[in-house]
Protein backbone atom coordinates (compact mmCIF):
# COMPACT_ATOMS: atom_id res chain seq x y z
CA UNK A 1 -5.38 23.76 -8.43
CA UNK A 2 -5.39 24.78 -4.75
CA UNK A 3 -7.86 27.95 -3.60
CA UNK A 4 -7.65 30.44 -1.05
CA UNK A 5 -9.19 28.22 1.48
CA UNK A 6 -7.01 25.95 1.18
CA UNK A 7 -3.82 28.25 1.28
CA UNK A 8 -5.73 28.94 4.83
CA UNK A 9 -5.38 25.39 6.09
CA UNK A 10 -1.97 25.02 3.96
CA UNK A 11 -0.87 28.02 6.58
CA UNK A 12 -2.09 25.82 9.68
CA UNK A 13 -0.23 22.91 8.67
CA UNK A 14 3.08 24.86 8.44
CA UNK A 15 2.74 26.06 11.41
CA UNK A 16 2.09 23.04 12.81
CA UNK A 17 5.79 22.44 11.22
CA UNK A 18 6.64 25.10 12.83
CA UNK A 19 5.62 24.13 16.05
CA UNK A 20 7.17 20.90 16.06
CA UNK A 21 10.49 22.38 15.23
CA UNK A 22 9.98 24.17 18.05
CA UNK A 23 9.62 21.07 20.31
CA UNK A 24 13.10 19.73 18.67
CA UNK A 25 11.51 17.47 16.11
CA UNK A 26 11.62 17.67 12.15
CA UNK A 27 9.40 20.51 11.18
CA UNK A 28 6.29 18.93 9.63
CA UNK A 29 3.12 19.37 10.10
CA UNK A 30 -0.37 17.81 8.69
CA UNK A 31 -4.01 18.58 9.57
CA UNK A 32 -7.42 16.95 8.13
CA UNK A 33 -10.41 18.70 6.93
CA UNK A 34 -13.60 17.89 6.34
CA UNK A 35 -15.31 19.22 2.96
CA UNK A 36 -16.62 22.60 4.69
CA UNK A 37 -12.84 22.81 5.98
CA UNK A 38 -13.21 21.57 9.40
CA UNK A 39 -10.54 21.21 10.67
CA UNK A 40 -11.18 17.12 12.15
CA UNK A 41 -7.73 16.64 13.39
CA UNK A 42 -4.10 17.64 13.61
CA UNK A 43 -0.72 16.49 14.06
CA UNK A 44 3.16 17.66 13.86
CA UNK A 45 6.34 15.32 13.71
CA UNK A 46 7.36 13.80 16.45
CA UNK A 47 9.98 11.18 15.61
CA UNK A 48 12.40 12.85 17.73
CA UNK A 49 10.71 13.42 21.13
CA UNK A 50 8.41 10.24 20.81
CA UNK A 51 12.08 8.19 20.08
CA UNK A 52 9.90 6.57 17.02
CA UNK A 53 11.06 6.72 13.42
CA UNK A 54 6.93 6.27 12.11
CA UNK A 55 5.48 9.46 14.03
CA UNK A 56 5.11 11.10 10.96
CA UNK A 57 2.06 13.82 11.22
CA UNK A 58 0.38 12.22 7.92
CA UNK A 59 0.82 8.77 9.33
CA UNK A 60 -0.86 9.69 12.86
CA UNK A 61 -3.47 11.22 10.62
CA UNK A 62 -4.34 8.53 8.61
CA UNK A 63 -4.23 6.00 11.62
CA UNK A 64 -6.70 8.63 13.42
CA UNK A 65 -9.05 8.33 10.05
CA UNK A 66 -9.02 4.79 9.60
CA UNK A 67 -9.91 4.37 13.48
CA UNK A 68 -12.54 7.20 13.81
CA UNK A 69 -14.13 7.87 9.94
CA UNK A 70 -16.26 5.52 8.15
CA UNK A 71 -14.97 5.22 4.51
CA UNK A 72 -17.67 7.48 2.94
CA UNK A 73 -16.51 10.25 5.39
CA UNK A 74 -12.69 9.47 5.11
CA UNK A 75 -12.90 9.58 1.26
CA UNK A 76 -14.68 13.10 1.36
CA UNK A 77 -11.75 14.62 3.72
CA UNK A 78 -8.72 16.94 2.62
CA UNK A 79 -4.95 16.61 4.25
CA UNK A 80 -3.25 19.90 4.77
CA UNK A 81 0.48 19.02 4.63
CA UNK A 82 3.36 21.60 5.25
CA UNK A 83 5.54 18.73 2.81
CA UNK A 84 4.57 16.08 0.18
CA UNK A 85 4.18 12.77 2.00
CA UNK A 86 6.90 10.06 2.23
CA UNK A 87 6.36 7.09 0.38
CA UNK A 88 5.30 5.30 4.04
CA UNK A 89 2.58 8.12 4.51
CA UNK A 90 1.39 8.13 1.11
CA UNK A 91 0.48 4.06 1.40
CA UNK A 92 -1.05 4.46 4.81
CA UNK A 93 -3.44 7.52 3.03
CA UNK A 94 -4.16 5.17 0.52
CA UNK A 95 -4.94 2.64 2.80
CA UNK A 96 -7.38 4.78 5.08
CA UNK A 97 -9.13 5.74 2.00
CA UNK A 98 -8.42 9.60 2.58
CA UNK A 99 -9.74 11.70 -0.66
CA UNK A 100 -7.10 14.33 -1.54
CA UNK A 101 -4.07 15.69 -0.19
CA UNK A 102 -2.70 19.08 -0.65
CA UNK A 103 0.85 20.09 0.19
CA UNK A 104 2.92 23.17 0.46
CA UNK A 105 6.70 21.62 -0.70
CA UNK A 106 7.32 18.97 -3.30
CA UNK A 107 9.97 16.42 -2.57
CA UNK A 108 12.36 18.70 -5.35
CA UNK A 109 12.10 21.16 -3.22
CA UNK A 110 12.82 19.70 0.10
CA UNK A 111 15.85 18.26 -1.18
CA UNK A 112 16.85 21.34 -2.63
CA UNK A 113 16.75 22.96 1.03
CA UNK A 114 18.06 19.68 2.74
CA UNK A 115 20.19 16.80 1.03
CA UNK A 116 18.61 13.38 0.69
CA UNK A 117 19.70 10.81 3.56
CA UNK A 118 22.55 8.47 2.72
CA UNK A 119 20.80 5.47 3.92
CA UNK A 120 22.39 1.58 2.72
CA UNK A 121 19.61 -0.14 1.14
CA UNK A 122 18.94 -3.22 2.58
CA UNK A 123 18.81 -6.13 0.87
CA UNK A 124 15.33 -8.07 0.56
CA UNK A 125 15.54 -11.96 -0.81
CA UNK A 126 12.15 -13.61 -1.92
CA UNK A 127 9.58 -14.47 -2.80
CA UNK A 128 9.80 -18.04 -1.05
CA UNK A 129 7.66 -20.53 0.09
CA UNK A 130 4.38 -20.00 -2.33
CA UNK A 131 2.48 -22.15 -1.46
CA UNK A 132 2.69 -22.48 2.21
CA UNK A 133 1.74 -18.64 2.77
CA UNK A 134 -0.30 -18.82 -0.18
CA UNK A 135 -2.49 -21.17 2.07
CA UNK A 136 -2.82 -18.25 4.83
CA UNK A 137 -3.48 -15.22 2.95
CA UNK A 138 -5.55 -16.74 -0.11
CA UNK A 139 -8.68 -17.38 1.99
CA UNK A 140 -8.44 -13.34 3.55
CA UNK A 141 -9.25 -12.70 0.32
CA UNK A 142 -11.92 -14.88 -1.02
């Protein structure tokens, strides 16, 4: 259930979309909020201009929070996001521990306004050699 407030920070992210559009990249755009709605930072796509398929706004966000948050603060912060995150964003969220994220279009709907890309998959062979990395990343862990 989203509220007026954030409808209010749902507006800034999309037009932070509309901004980057505006620049010649992919129209997305992403802030972060802190519980009071703060806004803590912002971003807009840049994959275009920056020549780098990654620079996602949601991604640059959740770098940002895993760099400059501890995790108590991360968890407690919103992300304001003009689209649903990609499946790339959505693990690097995850990963930065970010506590809810609230977006404007659904991935139905963006496809329903622009086809889904006709990319090859590409073909992934493993696993392999068990116990050789097994003996690097076991101990990370323990």
């Amino acid at each position: 259930m989203t509220t007026p407030d954030d409808h209010a920070l749902l507006r800034r992210a999309i037009a932070l979309a509309a901004r980057a559009r505006e620049g010649g990249d992919p129209p997305f755009g992403s802030l972060l909020a802190a519980p009071d709605g703060t806004v803590l930072a912002e971003e807009y796509n840049t994959t275009l201009t920056d020549r780098d398929i990654t620079a996602h706004p949601e991604l640059k966000l959740a770098r940002w929070a895993a760099r400059e948050l501890d995790r108590a603060t991360a968890a407690r912060t919103t992300m304001y996001t003009s689209c649903r995150p990609c499946t790339m964003c959505e693990a690097v969220i995850q990963r930065a521990g970010l506590g809810r994220v609230v977006f404007a279009l659904s991935d139905e709907q963006l496809l329903d306004i622009r086809p889904a890309a006709d990319l090859p998959p590409v073909p992934q062979t493993g696993p392999a050699l068990l116990a050789e990395v097994r003996a690097v990343v076991e101990p990370y862990y323990r």
